[in-house]
PDB file of N, CA and C in Angstrom:
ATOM      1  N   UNK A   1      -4.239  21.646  29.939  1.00  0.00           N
ATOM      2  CA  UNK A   1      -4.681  21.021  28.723  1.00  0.00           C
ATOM      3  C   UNK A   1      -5.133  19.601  29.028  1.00  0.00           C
ATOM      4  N   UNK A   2      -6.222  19.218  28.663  1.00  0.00           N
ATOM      5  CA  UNK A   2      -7.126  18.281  29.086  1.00  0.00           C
ATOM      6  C   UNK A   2      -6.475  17.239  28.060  1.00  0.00           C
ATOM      7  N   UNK A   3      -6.258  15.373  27.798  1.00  0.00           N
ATOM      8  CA  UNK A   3      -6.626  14.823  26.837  1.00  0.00           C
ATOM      9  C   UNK A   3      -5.605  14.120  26.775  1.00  0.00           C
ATOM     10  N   UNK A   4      -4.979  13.072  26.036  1.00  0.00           N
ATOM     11  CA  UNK A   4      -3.740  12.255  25.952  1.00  0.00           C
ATOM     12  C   UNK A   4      -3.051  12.628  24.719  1.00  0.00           C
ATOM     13  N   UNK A   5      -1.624  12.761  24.825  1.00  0.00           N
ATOM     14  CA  UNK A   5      -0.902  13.303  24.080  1.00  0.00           C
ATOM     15  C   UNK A   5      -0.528  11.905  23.358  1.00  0.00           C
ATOM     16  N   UNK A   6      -0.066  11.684  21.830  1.00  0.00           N
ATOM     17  CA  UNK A   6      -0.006  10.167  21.551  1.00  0.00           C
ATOM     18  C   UNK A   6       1.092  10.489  21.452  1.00  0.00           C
ATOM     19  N   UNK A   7       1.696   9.433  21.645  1.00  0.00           N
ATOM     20  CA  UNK A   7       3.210   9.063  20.698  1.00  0.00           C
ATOM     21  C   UNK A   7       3.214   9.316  19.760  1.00  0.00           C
ATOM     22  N   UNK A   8       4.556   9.965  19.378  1.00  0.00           N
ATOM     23  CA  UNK A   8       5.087   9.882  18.103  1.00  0.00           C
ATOM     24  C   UNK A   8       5.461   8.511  17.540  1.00  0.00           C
ATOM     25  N   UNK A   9       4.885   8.392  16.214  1.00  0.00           N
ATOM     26  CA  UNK A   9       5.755   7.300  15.710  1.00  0.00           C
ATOM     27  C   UNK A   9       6.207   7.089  14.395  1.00  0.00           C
ATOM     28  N   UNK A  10       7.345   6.726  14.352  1.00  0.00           N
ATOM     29  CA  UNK A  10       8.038   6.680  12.830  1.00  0.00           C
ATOM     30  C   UNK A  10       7.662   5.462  11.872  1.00  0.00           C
ATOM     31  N   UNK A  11       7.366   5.217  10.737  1.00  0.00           N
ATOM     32  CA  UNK A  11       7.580   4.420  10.009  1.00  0.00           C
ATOM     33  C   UNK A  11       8.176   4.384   8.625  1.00  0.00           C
ATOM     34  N   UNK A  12       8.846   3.412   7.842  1.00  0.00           N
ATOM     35  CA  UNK A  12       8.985   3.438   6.460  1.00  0.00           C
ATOM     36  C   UNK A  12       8.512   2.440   5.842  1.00  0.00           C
ATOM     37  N   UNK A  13       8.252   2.616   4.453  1.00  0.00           N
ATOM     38  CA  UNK A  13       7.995   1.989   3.418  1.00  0.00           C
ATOM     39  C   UNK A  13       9.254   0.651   3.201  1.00  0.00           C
ATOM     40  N   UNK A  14      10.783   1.082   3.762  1.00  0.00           N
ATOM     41  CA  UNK A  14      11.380   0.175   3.529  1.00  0.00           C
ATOM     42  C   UNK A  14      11.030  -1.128   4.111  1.00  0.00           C
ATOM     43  N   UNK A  15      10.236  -1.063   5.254  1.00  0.00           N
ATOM     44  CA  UNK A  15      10.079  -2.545   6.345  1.00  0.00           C
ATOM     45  C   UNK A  15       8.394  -1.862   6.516  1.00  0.00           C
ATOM     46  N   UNK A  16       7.383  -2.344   5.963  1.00  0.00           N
ATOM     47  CA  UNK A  16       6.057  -2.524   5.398  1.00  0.00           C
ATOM     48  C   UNK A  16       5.475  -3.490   6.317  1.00  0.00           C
ATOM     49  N   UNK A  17       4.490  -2.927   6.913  1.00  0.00           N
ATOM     50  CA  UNK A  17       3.365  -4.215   7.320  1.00  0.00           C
ATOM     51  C   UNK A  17       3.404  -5.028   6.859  1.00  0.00           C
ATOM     52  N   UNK A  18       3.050  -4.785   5.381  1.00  0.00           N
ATOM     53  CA  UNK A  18       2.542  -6.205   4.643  1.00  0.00           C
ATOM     54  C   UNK A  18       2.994  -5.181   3.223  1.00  0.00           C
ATOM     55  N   UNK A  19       2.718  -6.713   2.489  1.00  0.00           N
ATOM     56  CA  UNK A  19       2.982  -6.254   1.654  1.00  0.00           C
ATOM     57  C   UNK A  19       2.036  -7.358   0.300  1.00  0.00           C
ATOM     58  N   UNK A  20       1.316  -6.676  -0.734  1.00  0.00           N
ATOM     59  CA  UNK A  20       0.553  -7.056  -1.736  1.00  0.00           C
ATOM     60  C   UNK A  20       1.249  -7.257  -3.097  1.00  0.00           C
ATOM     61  N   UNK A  21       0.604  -8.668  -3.899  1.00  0.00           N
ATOM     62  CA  UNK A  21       1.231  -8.594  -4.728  1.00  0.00           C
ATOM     63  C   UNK A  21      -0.256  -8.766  -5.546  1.00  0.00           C
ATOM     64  N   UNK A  22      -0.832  -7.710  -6.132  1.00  0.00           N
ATOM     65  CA  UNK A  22      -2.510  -8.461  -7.014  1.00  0.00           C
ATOM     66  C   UNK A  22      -2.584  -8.357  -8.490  1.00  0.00           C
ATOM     67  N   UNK A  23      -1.121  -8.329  -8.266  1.00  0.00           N
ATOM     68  CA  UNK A  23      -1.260  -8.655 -10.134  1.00  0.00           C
ATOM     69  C   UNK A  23       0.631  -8.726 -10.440  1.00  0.00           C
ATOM     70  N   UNK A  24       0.593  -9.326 -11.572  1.00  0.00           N
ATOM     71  CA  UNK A  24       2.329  -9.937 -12.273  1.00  0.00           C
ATOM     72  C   UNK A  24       3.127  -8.339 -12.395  1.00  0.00           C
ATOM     73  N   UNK A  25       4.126  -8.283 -12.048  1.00  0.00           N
ATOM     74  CA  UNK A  25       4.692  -7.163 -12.365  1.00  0.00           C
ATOM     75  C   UNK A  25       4.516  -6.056 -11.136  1.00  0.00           C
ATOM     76  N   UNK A  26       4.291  -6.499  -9.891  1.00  0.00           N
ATOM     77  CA  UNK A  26       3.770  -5.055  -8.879  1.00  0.00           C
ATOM     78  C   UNK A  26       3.641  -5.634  -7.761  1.00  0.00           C
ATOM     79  N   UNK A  27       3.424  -4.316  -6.763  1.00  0.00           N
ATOM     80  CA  UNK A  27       3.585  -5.177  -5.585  1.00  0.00           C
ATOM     81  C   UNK A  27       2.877  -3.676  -4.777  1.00  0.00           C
ATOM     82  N   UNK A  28       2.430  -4.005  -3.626  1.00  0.00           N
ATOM     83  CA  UNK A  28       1.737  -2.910  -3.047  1.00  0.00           C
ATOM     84  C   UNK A  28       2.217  -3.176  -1.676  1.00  0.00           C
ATOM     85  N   UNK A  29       3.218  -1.770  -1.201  1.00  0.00           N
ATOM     86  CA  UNK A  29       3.597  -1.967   0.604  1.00  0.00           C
ATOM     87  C   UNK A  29       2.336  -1.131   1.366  1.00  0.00           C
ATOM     88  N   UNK A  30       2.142  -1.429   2.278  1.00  0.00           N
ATOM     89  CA  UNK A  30       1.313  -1.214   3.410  1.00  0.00           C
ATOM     90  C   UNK A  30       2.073  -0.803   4.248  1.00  0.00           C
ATOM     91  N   UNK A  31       1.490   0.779   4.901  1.00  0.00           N
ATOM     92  CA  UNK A  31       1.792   0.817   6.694  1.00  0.00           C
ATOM     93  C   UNK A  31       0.985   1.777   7.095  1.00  0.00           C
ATOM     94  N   UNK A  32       0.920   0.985   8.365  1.00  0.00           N
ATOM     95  CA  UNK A  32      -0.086   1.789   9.459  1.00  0.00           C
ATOM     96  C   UNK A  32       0.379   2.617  10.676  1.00  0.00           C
ATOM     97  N   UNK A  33      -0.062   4.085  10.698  1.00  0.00           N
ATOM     98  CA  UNK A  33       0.338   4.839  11.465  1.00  0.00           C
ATOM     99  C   UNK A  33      -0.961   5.638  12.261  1.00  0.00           C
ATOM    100  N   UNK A  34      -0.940   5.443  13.773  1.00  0.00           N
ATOM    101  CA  UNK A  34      -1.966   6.599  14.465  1.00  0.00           C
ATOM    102  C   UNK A  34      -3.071   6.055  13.507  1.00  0.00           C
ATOM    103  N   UNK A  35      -3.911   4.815  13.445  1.00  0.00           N
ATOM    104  CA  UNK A  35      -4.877   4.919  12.901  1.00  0.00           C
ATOM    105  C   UNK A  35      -5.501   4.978  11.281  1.00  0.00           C
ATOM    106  N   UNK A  36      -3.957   5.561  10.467  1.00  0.00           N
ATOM    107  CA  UNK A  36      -4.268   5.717   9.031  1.00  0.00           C
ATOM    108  C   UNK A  36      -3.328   4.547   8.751  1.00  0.00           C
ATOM    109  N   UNK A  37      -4.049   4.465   7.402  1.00  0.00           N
ATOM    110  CA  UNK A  37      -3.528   3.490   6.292  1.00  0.00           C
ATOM    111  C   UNK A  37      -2.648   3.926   5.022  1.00  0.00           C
ATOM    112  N   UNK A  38      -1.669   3.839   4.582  1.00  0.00           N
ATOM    113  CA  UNK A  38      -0.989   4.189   3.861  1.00  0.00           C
ATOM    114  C   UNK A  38      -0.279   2.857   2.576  1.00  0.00           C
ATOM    115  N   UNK A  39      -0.161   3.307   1.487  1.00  0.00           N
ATOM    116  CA  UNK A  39      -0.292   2.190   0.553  1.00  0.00           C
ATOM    117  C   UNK A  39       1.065   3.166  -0.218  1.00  0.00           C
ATOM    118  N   UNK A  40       1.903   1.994  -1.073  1.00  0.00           N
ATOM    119  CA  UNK A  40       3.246   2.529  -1.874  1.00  0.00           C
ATOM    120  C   UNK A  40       2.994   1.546  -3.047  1.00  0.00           C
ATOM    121  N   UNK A  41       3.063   2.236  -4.566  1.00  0.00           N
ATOM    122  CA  UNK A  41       2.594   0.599  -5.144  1.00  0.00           C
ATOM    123  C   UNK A  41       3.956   0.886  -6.216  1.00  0.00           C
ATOM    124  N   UNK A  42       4.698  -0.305  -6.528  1.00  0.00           N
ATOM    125  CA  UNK A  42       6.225  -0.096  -7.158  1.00  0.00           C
ATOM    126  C   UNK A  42       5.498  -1.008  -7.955  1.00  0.00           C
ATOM    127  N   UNK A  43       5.332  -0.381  -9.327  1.00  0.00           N
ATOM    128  CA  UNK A  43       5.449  -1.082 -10.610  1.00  0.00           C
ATOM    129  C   UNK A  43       7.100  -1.860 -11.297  1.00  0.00           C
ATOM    130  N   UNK A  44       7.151  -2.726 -11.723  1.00  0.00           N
ATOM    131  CA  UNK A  44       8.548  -3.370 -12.398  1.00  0.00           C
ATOM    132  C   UNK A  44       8.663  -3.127 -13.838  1.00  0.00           C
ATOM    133  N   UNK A  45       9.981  -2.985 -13.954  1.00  0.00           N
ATOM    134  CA  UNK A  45      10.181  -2.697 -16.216  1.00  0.00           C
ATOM    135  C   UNK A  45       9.174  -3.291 -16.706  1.00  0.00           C
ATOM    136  N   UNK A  46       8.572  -2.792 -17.823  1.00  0.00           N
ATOM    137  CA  UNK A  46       7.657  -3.613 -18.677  1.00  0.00           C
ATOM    138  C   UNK A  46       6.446  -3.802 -18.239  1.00  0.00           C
ATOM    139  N   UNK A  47       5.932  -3.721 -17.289  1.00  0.00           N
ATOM    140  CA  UNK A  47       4.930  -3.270 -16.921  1.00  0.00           C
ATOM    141  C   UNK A  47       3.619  -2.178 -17.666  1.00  0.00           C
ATOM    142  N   UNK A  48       2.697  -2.965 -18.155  1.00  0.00           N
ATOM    143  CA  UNK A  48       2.027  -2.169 -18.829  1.00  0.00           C
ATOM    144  C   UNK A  48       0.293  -2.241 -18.778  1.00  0.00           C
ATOM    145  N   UNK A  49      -0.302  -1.377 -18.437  1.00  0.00           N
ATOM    146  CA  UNK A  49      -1.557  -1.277 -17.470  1.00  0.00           C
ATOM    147  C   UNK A  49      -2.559  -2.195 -19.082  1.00  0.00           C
ATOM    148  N   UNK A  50      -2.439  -2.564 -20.380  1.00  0.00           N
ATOM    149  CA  UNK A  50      -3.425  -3.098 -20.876  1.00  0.00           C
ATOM    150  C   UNK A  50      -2.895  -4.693 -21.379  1.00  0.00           C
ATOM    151  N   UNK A  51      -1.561  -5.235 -20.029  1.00  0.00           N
ATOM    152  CA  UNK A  51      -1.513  -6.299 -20.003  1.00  0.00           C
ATOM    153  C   UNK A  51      -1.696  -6.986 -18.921  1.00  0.00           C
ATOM    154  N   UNK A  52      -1.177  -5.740 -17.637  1.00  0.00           N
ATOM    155  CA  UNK A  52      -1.169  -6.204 -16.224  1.00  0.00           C
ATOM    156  C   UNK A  52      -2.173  -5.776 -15.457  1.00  0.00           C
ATOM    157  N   UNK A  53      -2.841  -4.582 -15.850  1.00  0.00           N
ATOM    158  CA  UNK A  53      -3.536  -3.281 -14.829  1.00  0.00           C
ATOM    159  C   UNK A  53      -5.064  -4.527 -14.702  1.00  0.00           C
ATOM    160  N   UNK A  54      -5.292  -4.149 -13.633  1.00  0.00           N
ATOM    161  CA  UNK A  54      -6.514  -4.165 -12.997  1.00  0.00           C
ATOM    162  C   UNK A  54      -7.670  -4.067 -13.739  1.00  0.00           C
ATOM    163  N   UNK A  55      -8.377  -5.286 -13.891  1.00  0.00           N
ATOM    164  CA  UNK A  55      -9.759  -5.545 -14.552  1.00  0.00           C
ATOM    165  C   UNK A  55     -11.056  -4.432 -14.325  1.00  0.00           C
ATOM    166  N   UNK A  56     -11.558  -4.298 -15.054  1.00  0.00           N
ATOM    167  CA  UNK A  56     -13.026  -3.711 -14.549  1.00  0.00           C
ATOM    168  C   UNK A  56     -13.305  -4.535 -13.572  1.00  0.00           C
ATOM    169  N   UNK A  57     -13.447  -5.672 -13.677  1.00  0.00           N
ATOM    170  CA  UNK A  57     -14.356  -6.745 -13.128  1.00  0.00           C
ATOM    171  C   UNK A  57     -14.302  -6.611 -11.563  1.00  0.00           C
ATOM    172  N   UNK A  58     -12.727  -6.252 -11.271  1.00  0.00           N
ATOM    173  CA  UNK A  58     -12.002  -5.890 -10.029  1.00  0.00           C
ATOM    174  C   UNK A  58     -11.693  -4.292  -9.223  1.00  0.00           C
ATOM    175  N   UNK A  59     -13.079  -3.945  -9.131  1.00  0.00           N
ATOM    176  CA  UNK A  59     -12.431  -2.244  -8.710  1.00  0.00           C
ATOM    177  C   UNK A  59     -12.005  -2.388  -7.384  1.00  0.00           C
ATOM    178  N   UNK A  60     -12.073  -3.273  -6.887  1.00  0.00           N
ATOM    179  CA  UNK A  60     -11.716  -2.948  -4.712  1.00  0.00           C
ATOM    180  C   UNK A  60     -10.422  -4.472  -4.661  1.00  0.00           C
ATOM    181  N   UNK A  61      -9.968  -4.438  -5.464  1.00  0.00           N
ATOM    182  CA  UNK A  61      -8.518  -5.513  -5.714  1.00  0.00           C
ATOM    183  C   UNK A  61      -7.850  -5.123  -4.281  1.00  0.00           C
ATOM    184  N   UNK A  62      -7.713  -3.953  -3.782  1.00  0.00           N
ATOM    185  CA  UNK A  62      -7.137  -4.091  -3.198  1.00  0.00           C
ATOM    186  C   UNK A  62      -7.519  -4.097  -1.334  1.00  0.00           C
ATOM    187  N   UNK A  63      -8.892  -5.161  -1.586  1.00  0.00           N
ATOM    188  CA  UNK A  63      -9.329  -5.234  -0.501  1.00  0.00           C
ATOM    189  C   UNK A  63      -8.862  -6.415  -0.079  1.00  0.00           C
TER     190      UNK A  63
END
């Protein structure tokens, strides 16, 4: 069998690359595995998308 076998590798959401906060009330974890991108977004109580949520104005917020 021809080719490089990769590592395995583990990650969690508990300990996050990074981590986003683009609006009051939320927060967005990041992690990167083998190339992909993976996103976790934890909304807080009270939280409510037509006080906090994301503008039209803003569709790629989370660039």
């Amino acid at each position: 069998m021809k080719g490089k076998i990769e590592k395995i590798t583990g990650k969690s959401f508990d300990i996050p690359d990074e981590t986003r906060r683009p609006f009051e009330k939320g927060k967005i974890d990041v992690i990167s595995v083998g190339g992909l991108t993976f996103y976790r977004e934890t909304l807080e109580p009270g939280w409510q998308w037509s006080k906090q949520g994301v503008s039209q104005k803003q569709p790629n917020s989370l660039d």
